[in-house]
C-alpha atoms as a PDB file:
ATOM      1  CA  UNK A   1     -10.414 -28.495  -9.638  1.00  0.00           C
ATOM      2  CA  UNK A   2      -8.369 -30.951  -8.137  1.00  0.00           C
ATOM      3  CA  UNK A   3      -9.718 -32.615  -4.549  1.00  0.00           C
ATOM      4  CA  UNK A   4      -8.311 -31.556  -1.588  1.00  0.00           C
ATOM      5  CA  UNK A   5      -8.143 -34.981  -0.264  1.00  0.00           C
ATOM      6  CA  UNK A   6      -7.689 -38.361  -1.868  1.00  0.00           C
ATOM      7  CA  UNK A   7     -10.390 -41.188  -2.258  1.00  0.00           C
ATOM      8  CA  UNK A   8      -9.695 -44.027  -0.284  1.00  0.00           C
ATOM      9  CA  UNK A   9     -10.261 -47.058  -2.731  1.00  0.00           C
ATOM     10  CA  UNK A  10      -9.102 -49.997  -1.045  1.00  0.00           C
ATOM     11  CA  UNK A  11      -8.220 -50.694   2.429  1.00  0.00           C
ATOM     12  CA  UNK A  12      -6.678 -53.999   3.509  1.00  0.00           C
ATOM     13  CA  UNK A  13      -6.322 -56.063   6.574  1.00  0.00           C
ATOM     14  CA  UNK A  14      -2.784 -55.055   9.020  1.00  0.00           C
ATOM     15  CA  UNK A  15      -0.464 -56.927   9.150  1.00  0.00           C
ATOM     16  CA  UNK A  16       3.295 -56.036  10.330  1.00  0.00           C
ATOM     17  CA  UNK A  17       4.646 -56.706   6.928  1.00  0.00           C
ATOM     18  CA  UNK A  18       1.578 -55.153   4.792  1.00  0.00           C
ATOM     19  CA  UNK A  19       0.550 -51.392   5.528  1.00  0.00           C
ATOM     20  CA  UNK A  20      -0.969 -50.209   2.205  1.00  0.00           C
ATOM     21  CA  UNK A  21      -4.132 -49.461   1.236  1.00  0.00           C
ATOM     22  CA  UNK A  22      -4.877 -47.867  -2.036  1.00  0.00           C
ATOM     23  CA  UNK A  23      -6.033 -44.274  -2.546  1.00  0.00           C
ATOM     24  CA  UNK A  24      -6.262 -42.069  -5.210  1.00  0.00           C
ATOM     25  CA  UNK A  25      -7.173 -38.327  -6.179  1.00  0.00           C
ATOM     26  CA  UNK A  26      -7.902 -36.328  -9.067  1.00  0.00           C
ATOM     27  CA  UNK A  27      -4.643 -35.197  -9.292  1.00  0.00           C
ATOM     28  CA  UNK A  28      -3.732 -38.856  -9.864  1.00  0.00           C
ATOM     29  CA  UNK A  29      -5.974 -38.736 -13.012  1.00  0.00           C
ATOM     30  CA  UNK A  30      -4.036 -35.320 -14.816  1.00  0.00           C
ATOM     31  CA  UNK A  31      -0.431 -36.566 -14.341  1.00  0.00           C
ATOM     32  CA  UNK A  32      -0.338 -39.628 -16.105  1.00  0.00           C
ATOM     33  CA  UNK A  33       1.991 -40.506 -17.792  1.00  0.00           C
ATOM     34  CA  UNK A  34       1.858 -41.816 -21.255  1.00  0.00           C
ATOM     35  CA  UNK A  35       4.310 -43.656 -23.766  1.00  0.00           C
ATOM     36  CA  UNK A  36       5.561 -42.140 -27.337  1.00  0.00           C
ATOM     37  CA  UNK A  37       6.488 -45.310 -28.950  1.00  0.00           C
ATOM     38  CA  UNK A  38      10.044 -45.093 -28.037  1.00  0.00           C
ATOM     39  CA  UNK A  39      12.236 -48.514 -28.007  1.00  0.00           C
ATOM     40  CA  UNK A  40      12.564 -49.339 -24.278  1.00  0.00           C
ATOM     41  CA  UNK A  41      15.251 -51.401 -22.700  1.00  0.00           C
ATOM     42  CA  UNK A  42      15.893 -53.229 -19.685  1.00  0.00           C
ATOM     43  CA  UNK A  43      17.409 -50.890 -17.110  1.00  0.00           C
ATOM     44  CA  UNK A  44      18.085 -50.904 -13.110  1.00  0.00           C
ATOM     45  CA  UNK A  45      18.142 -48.157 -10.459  1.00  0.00           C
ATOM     46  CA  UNK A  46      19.124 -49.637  -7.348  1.00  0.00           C
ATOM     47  CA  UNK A  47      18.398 -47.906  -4.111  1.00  0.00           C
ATOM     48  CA  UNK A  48      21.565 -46.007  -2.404  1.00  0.00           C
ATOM     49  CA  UNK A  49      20.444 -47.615   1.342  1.00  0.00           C
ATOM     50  CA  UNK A  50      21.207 -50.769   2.297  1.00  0.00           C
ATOM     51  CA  UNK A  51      18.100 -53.388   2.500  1.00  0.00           C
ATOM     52  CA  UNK A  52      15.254 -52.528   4.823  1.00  0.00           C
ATOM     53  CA  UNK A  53      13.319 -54.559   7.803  1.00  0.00           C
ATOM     54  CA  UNK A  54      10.168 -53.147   9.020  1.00  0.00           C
ATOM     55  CA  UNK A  55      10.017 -56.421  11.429  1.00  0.00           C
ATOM     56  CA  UNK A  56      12.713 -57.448  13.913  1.00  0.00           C
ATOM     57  CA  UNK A  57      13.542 -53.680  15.028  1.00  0.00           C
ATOM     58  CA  UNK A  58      15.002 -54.646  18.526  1.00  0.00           C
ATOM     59  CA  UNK A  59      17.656 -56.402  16.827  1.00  0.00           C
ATOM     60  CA  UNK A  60      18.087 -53.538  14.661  1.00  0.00           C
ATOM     61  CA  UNK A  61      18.653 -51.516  18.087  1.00  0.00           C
ATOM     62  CA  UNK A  62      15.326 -49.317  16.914  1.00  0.00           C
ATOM     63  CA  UNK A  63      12.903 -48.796  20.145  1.00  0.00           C
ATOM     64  CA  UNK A  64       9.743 -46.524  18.127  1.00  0.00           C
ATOM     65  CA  UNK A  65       9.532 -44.567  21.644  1.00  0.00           C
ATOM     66  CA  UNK A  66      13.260 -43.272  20.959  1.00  0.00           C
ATOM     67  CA  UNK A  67      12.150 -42.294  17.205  1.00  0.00           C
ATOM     68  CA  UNK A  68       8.683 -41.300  17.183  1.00  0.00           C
ATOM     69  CA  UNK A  69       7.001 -39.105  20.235  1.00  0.00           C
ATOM     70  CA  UNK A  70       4.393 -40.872  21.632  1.00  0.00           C
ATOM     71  CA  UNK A  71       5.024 -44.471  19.951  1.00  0.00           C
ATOM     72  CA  UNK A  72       5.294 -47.574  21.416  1.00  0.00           C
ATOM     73  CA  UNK A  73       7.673 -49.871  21.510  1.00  0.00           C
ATOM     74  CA  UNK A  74       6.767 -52.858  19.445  1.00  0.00           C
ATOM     75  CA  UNK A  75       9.462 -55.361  17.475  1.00  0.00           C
ATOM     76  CA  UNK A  76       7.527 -54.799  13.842  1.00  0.00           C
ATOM     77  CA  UNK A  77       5.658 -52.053  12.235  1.00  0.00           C
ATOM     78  CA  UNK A  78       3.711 -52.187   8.823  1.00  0.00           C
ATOM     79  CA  UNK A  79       6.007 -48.896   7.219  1.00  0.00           C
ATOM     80  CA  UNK A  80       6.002 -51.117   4.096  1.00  0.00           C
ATOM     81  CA  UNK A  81       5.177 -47.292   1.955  1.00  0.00           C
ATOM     82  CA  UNK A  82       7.769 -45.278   4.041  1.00  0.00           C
ATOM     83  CA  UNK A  83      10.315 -48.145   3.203  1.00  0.00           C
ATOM     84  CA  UNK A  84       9.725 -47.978  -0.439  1.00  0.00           C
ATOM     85  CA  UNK A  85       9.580 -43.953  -0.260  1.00  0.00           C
ATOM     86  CA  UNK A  86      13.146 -43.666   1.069  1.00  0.00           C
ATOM     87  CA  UNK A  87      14.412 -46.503  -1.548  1.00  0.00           C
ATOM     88  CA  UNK A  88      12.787 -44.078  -4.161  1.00  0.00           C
ATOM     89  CA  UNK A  89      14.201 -40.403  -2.739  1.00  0.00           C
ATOM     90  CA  UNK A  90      17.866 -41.995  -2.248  1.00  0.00           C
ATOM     91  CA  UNK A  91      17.944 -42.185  -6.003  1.00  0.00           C
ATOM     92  CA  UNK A  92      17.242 -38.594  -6.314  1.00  0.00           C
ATOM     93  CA  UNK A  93      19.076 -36.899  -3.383  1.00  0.00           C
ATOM     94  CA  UNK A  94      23.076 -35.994  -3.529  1.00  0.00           C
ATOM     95  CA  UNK A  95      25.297 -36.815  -0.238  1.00  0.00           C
ATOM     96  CA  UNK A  96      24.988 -33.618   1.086  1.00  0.00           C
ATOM     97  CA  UNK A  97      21.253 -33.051   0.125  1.00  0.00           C
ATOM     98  CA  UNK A  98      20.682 -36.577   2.073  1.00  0.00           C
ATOM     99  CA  UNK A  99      22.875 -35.518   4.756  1.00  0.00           C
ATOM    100  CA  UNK A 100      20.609 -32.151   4.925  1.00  0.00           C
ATOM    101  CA  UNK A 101      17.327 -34.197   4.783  1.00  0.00           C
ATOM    102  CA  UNK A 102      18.606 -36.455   8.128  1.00  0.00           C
ATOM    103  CA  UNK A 103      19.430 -39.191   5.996  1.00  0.00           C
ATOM    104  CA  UNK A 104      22.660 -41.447   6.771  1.00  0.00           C
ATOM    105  CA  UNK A 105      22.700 -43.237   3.543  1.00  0.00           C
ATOM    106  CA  UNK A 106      25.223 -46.105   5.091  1.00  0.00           C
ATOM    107  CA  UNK A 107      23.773 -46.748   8.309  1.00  0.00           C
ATOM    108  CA  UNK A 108      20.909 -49.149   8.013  1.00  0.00           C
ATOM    109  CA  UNK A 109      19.568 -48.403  11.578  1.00  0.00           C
ATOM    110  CA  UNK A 110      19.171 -44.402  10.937  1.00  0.00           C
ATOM    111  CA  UNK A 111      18.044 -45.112   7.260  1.00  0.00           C
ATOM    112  CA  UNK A 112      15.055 -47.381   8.995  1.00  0.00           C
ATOM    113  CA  UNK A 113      13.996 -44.798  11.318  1.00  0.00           C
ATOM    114  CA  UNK A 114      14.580 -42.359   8.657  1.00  0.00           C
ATOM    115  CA  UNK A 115      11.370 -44.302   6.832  1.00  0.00           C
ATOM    116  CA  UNK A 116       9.719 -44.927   9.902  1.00  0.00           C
ATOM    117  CA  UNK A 117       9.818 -41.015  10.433  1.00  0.00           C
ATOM    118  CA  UNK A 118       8.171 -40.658   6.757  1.00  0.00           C
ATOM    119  CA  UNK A 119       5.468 -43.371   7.728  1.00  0.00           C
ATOM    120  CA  UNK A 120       4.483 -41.704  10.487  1.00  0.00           C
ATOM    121  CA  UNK A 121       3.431 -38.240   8.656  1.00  0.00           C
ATOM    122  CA  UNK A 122       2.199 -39.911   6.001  1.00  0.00           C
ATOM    123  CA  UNK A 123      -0.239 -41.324   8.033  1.00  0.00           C
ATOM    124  CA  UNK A 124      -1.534 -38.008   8.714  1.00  0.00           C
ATOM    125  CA  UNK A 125      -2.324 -37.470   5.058  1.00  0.00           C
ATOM    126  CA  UNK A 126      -3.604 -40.580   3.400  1.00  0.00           C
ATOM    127  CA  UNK A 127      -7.544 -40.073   4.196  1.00  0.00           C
ATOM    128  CA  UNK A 128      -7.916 -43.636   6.310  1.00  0.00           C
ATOM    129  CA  UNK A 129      -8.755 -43.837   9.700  1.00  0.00           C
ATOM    130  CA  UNK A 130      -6.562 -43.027  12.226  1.00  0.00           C
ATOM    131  CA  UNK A 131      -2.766 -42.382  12.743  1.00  0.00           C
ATOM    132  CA  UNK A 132       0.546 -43.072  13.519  1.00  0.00           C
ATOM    133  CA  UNK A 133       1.226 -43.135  16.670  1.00  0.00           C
ATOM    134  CA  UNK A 134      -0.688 -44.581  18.120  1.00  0.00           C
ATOM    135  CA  UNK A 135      -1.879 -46.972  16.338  1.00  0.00           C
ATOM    136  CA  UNK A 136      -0.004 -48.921  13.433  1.00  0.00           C
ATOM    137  CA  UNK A 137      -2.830 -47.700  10.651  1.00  0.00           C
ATOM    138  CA  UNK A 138      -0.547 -48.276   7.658  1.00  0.00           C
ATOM    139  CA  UNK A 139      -0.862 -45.712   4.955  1.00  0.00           C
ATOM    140  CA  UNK A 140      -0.705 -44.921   0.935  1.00  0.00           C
ATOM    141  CA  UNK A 141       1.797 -44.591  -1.860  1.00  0.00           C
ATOM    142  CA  UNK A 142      -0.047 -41.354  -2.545  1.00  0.00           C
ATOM    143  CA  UNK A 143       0.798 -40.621   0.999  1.00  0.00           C
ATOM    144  CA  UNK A 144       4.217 -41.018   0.891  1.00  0.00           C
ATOM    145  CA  UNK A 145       4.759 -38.773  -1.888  1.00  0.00           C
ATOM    146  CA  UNK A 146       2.682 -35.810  -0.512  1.00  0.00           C
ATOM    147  CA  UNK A 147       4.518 -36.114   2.628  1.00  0.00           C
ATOM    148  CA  UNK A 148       8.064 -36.073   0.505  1.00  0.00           C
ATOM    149  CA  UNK A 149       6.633 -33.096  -1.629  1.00  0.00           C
ATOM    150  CA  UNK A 150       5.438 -31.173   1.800  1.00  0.00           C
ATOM    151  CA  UNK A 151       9.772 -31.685   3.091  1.00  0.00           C
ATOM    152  CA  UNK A 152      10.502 -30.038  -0.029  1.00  0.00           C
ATOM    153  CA  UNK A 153      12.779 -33.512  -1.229  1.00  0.00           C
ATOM    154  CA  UNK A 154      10.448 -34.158  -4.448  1.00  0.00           C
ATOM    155  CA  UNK A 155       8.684 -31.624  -6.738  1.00  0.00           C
ATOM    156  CA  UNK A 156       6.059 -33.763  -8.612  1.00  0.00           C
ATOM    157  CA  UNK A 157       5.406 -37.402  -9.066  1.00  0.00           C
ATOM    158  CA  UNK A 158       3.518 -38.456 -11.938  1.00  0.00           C
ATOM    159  CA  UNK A 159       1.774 -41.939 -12.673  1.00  0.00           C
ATOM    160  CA  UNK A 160       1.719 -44.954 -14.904  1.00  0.00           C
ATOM    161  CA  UNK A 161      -2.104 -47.021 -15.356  1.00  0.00           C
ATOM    162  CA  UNK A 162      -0.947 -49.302 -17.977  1.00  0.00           C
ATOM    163  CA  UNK A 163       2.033 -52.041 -18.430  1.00  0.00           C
ATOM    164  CA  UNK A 164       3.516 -49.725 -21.210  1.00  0.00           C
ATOM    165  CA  UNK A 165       3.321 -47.034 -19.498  1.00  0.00           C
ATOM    166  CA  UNK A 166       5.046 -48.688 -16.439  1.00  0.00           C
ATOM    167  CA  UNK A 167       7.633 -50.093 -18.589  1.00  0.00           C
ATOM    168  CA  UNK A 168       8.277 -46.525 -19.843  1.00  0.00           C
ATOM    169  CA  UNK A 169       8.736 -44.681 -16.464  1.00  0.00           C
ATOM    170  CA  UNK A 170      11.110 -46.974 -15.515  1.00  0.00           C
ATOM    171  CA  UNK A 171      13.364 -45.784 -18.194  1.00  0.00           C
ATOM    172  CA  UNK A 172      14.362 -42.535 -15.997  1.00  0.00           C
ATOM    173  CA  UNK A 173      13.603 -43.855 -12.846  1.00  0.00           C
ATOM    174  CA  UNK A 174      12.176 -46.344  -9.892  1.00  0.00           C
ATOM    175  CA  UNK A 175       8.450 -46.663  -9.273  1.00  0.00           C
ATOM    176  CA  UNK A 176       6.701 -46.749  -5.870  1.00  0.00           C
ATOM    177  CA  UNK A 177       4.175 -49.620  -6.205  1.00  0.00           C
ATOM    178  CA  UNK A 178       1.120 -50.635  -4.435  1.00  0.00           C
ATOM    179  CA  UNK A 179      -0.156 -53.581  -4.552  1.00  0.00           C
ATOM    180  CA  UNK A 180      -2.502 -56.149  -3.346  1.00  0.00           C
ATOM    181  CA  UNK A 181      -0.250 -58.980  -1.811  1.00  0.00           C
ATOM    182  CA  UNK A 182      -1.618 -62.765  -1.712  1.00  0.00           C
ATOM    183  CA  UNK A 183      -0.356 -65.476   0.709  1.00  0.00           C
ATOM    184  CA  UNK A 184       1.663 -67.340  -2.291  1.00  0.00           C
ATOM    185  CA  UNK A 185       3.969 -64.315  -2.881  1.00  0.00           C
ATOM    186  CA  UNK A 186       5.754 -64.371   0.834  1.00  0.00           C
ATOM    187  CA  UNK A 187       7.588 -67.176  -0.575  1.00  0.00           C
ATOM    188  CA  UNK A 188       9.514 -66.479  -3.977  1.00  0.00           C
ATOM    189  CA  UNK A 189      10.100 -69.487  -6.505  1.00  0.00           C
ATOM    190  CA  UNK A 190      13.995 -70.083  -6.554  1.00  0.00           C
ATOM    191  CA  UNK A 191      14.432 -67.579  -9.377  1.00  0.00           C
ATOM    192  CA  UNK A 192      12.724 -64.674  -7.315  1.00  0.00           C
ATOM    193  CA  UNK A 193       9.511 -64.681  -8.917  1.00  0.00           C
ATOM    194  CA  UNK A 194       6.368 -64.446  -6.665  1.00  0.00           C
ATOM    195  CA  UNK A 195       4.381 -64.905  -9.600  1.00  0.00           C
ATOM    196  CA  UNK A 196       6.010 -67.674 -10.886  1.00  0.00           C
ATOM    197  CA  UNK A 197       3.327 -70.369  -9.608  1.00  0.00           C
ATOM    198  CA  UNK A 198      -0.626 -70.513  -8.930  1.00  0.00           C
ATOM    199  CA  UNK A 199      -0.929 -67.593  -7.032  1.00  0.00           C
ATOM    200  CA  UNK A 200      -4.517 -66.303  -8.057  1.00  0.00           C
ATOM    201  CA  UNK A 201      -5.785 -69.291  -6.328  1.00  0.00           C
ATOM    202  CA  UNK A 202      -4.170 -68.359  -2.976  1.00  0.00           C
ATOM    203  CA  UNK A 203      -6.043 -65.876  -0.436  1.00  0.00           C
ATOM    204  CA  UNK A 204      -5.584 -62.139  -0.117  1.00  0.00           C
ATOM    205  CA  UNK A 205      -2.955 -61.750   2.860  1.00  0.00           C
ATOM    206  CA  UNK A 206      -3.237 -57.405   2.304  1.00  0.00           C
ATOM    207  CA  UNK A 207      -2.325 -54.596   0.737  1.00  0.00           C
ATOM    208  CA  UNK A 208       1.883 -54.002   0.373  1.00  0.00           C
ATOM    209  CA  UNK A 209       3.730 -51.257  -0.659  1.00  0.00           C
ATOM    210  CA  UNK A 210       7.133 -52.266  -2.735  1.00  0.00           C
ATOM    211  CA  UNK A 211       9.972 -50.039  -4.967  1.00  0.00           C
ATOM    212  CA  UNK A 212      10.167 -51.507  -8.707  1.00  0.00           C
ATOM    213  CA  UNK A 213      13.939 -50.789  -9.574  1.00  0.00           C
ATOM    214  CA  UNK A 214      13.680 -51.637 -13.116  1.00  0.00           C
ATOM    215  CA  UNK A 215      13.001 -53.691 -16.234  1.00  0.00           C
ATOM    216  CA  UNK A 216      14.904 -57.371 -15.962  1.00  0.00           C
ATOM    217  CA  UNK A 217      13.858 -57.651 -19.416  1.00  0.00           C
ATOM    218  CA  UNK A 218      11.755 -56.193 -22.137  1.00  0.00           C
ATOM    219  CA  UNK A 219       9.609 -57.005 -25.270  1.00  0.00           C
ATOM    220  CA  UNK A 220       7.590 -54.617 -27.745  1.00  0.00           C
ATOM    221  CA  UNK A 221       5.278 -55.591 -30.243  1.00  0.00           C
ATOM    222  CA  UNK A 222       5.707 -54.363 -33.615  1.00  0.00           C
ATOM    223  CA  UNK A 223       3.561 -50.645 -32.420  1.00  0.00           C
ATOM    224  CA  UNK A 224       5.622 -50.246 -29.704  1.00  0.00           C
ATOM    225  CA  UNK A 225       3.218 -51.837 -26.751  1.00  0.00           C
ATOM    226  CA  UNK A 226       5.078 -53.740 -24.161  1.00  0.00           C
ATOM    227  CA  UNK A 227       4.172 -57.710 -24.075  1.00  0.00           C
ATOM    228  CA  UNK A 228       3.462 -57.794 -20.292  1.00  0.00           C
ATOM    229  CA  UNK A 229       4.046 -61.631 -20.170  1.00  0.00           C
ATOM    230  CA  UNK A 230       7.655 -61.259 -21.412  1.00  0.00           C
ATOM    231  CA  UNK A 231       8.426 -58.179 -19.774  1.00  0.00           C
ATOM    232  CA  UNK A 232       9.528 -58.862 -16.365  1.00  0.00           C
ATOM    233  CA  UNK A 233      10.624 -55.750 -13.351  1.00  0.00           C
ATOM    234  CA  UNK A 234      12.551 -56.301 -10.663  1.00  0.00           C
ATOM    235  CA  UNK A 235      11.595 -54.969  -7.250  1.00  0.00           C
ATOM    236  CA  UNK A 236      13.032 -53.837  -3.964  1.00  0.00           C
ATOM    237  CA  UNK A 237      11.355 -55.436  -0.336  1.00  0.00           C
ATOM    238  CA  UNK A 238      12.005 -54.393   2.904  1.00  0.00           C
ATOM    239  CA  UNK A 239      12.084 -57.477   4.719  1.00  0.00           C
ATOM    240  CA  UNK A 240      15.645 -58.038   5.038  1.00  0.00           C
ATOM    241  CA  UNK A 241      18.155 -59.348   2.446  1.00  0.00           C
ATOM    242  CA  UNK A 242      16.942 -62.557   3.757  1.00  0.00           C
ATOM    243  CA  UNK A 243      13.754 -62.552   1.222  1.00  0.00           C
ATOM    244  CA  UNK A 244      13.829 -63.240  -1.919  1.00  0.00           C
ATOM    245  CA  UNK A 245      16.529 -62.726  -4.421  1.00  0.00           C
ATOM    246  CA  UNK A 246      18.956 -60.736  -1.833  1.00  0.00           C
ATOM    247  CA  UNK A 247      16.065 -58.497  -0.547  1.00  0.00           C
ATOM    248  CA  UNK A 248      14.316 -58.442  -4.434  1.00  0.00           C
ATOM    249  CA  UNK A 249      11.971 -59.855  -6.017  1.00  0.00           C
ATOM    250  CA  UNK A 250      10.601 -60.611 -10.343  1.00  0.00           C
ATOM    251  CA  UNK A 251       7.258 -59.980 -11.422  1.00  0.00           C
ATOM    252  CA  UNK A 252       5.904 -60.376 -14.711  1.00  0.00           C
ATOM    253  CA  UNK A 253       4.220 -57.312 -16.268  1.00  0.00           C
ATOM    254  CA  UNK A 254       1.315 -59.890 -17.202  1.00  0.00           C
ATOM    255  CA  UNK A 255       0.361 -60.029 -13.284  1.00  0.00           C
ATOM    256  CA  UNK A 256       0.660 -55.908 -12.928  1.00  0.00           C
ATOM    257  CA  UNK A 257      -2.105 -56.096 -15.857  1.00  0.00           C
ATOM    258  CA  UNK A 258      -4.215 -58.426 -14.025  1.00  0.00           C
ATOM    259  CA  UNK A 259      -4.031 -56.431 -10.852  1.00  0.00           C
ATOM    260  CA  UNK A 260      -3.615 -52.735 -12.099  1.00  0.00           C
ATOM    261  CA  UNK A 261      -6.999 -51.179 -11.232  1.00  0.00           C
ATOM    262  CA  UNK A 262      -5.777 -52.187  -7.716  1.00  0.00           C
ATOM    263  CA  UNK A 263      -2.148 -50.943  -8.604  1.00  0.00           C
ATOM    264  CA  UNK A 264      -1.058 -47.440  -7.947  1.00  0.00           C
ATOM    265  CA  UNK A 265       2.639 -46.866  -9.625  1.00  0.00           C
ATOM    266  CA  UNK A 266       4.169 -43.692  -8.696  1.00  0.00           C
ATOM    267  CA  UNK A 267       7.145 -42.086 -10.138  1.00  0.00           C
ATOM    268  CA  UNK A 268       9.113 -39.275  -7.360  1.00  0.00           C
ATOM    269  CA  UNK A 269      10.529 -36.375  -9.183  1.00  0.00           C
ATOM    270  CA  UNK A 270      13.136 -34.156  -8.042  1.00  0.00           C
ATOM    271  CA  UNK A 271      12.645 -30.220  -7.399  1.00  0.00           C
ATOM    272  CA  UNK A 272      14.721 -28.233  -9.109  1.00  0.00           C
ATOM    273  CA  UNK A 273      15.199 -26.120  -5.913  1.00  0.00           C
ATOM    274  CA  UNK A 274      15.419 -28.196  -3.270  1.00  0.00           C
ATOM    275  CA  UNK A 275      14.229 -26.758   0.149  1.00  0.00           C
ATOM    276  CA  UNK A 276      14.849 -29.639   3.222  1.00  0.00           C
ATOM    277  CA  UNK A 277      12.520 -29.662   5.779  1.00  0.00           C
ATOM    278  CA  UNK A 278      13.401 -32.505   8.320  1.00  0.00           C
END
């Protein structure tokens, strides 16, 4: 039988721009999703909203006690997971389903509340302590898709535990991705990569929740296995278009492998009757 809740498996330090931690449940374990062999390619699905900033929200004309009962009003909030959720559920909602759901797919301002509004239930289902509001707990991958299956806008997400596998679910579709974050990777080589230098050697700043868009480029061996240190994904932030490549960043499949039992990758799927719930 599948647990009722999820196992919390690692929680990290806050920190505005870092609100995962990593949790899991046994229904984690039967939908995982495995590759046939297939050729893959290098393919992108970019987000229909514009690039997110969970930091800097009084610029953004965004006061939390306007958007969330009982918030205050603070200038950053670590909504890293309900960022990356609403990058992945643009890809899979129509105008008019996303105008249903609440969601102004133009307006950067509504789309950020929009996520803060998902961060805030998810919070209520991702098995660590304590909520949001009132406090800024951060929250779960696994989280953010319950919450997105409970308004009806997704009807399964499955998962990926190997590079292969990730490689292959990108195929159809963007990936929401946990992942441990280390001091290095705030600052992207000139190329985007946050990988690109000696980044095991710097600390553990937290836990970060981030949408992988696609496969920059792709190599098999000769039975079909991606080569994670030629395989490289792209992947969307949300700390402005200021980061990065233009609010992106590169990582090489070779660092996902050296990470991925503190990984979760998480594909949304769409119902195929759609019932919004705001």
């Amino acid at each position: 039988m599948p647990l009722t809740h999820g196992i919390l498996t690692h929680r990290y330090p806050h920190h505005t721009k870092l609100g995962r931690h990593q949790v899991l449940d046994a229904r984690s374990l039967q939908w995982v999703h495995e590759h046939t062999g297939a050729a893959l390619k290098p393919v992108q699905h970019t987000p229909r909203i514009p690039v997110l900033d969970q930091e800097d929200l009084f610029a953004q004309g965004i006061h939390l006690s306007q958007v969330i009962a009982g918030a205050e009003d603070v200038d950053a909030l670590g909504s890293c997971t309900g960022n990356a959720g609403t990058a992945g559920v643009s890809l899979l909602l129509d105008d008019a389903e996303a105008k249903a759901a609440g969601l102004d797919l133009a307006d950067p301002k509504s789309v950020e509340e929009w996520a803060i509004g998902l961060y805030a239930e998810a919070t209520g289902l991702d098995d660590a302590d304590g909520t949001f509001p009132p406090a800024d707990t951060g929250s779960s991958g696994l989280a953010i898709a319950k919450a997105l299956k409970r308004r009806g806008l997704v009807g399964h997400y499955r998962h990926a535990t190997n590079a292969t596998a990730v490689a292959s679910l990108l195929q159809t579709g963007g990936l929401l991705f946990g992942v441990p974050w280390f001091k290095a990777w705030f600052e992207p080589d000139r190329y985007g990569f946050i990988d690109g230098g000696d980044w095991e050697s710097s600390p553990l700043a937290g836990g970060h929740e981030i949408f992988v868009t696609g496969l920059e480029q792709v190599v098999q061996d000769h039975a079909g296995r991606v080569e994670p240190g030629s395989t490289v994904i792209r992947f969307r932030n949300s700390w402005s278009r200021s980061w990065g490549d233009d609010g992106d960043g590169l990582m090489t499949l070779a660092t996902y492998q050296r990470l991925r039992r503190y990984i979760d990758a998480i594909q949304l799927a769409k119902s195929d009757a759609i019932q919004l719930r705001k």
